[in-house]
C-alpha atoms as a PDB file:
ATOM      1  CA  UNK A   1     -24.557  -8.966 -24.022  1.00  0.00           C
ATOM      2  CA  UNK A   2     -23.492  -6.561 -26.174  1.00  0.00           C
ATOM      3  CA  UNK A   3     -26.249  -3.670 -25.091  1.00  0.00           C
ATOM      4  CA  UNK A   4     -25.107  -1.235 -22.720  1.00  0.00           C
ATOM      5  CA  UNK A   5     -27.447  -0.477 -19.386  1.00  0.00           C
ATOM      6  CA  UNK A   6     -28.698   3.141 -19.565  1.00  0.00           C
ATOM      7  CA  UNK A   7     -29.476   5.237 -16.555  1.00  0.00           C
ATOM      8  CA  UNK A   8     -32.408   6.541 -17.784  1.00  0.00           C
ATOM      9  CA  UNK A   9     -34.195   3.123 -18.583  1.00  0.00           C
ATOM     10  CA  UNK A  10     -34.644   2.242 -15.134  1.00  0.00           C
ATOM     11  CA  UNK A  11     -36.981   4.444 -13.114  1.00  0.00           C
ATOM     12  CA  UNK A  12     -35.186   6.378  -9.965  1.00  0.00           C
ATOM     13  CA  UNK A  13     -37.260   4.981  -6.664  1.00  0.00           C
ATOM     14  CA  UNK A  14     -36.382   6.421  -3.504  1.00  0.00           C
ATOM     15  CA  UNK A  15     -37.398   4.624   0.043  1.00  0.00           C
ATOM     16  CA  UNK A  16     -40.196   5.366   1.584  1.00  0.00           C
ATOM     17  CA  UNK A  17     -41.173   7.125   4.729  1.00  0.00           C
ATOM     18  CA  UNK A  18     -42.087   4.274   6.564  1.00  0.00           C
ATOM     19  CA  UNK A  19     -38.439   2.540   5.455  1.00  0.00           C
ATOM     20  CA  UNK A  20     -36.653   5.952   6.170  1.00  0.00           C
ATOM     21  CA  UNK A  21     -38.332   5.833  10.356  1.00  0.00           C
ATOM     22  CA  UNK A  22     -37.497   2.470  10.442  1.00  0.00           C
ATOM     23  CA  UNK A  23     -33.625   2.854   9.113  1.00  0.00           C
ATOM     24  CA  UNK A  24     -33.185   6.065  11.964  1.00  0.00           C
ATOM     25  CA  UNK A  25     -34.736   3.998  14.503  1.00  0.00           C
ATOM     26  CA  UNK A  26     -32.210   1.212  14.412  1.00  0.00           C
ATOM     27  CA  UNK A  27     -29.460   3.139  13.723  1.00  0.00           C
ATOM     28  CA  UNK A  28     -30.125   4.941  17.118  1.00  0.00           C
ATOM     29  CA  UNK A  29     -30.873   1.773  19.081  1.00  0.00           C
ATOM     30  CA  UNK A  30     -27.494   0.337  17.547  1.00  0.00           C
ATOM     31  CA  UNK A  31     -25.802   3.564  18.798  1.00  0.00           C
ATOM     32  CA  UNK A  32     -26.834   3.888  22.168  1.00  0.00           C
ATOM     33  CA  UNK A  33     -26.600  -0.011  22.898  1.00  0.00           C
ATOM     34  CA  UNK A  34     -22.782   0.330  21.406  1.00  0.00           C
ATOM     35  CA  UNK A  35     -22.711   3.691  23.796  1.00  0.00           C
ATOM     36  CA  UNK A  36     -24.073   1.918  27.063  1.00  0.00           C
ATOM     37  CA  UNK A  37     -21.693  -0.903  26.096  1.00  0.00           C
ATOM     38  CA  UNK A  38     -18.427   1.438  26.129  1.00  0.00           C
ATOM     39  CA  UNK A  39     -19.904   3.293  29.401  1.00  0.00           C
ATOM     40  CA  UNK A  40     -20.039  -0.157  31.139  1.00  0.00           C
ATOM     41  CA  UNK A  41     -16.754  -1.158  30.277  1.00  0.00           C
ATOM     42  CA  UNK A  42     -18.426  -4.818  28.757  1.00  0.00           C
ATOM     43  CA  UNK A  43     -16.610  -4.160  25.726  1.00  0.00           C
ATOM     44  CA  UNK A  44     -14.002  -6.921  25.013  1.00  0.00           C
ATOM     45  CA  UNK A  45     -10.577  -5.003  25.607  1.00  0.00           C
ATOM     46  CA  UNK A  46      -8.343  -5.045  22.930  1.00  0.00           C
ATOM     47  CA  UNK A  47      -5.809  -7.954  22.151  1.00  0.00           C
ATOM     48  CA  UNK A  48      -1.954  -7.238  23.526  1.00  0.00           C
ATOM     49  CA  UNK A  49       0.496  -6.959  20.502  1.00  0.00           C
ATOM     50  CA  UNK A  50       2.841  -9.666  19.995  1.00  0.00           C
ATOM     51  CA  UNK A  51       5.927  -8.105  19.201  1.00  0.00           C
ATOM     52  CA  UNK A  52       8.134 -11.139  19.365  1.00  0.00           C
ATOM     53  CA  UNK A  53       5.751 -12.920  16.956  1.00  0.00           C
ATOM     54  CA  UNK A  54       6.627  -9.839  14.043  1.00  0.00           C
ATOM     55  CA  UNK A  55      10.292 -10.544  15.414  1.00  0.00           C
ATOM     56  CA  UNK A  56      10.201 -13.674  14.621  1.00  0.00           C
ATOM     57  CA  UNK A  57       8.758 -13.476  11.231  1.00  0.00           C
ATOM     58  CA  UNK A  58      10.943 -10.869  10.109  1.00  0.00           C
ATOM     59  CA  UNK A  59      13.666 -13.257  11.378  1.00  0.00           C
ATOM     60  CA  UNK A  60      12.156 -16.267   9.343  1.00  0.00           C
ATOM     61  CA  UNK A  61      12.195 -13.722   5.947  1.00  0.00           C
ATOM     62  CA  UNK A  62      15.267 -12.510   6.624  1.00  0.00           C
ATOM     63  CA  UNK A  63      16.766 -15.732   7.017  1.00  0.00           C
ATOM     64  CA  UNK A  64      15.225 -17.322   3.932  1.00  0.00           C
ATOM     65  CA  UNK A  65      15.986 -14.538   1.450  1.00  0.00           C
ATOM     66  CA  UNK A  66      19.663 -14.679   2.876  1.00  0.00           C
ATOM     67  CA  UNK A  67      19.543 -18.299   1.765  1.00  0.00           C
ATOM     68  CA  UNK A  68      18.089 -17.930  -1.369  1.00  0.00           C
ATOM     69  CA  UNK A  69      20.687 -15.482  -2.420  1.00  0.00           C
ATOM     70  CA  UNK A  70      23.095 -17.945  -1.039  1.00  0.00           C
ATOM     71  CA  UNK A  71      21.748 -20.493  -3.501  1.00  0.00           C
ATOM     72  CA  UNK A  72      21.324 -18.001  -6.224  1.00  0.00           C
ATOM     73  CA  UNK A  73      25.052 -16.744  -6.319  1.00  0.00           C
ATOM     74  CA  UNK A  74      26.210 -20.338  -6.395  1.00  0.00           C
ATOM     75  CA  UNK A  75      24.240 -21.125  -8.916  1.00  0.00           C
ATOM     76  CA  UNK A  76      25.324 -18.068 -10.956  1.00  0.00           C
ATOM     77  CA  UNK A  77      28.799 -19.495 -10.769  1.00  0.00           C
ATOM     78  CA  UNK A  78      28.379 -22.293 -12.115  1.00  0.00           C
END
């Protein structure tokens, strides 16, 4: 465990043409599907931000590090 891996001891490979076509081909299939998708209008529409949910939370904090300090100043006075 102790030896450290080299760059040079393992041989640089790149992909081949074949892999490279391939790769492109998908990438641009992927693209223009995602495209059509967006030109359609059948992508899902994004989800409506629940404000009051955030309100609420920060509420919830608010109101339990109020309460901890509450319980940490009376136990400081004892």
């Amino acid at each position: 465990m102790n030896e450290q891996w080299k760059v040079n001891d393992v041989p640089q490979v790149s992909p081949d043409d074949k892999f490279r076509q391939e790769l492109h081909l998908a990438l641009e299939q992927t693209y223009r599907q995602q495209m059509a998708r967006r030109q359609l209008g059948a992508a899902p529409p994004p989800q409506p931000r629940r404000r009051w949910l955030v309100i609420i939370a920060g509420l919830m904090l608010a109101g339990a590090l109020l309460g901890l300090a509450w319980r940490l100043r009376r136990w400081y006075r004892q």
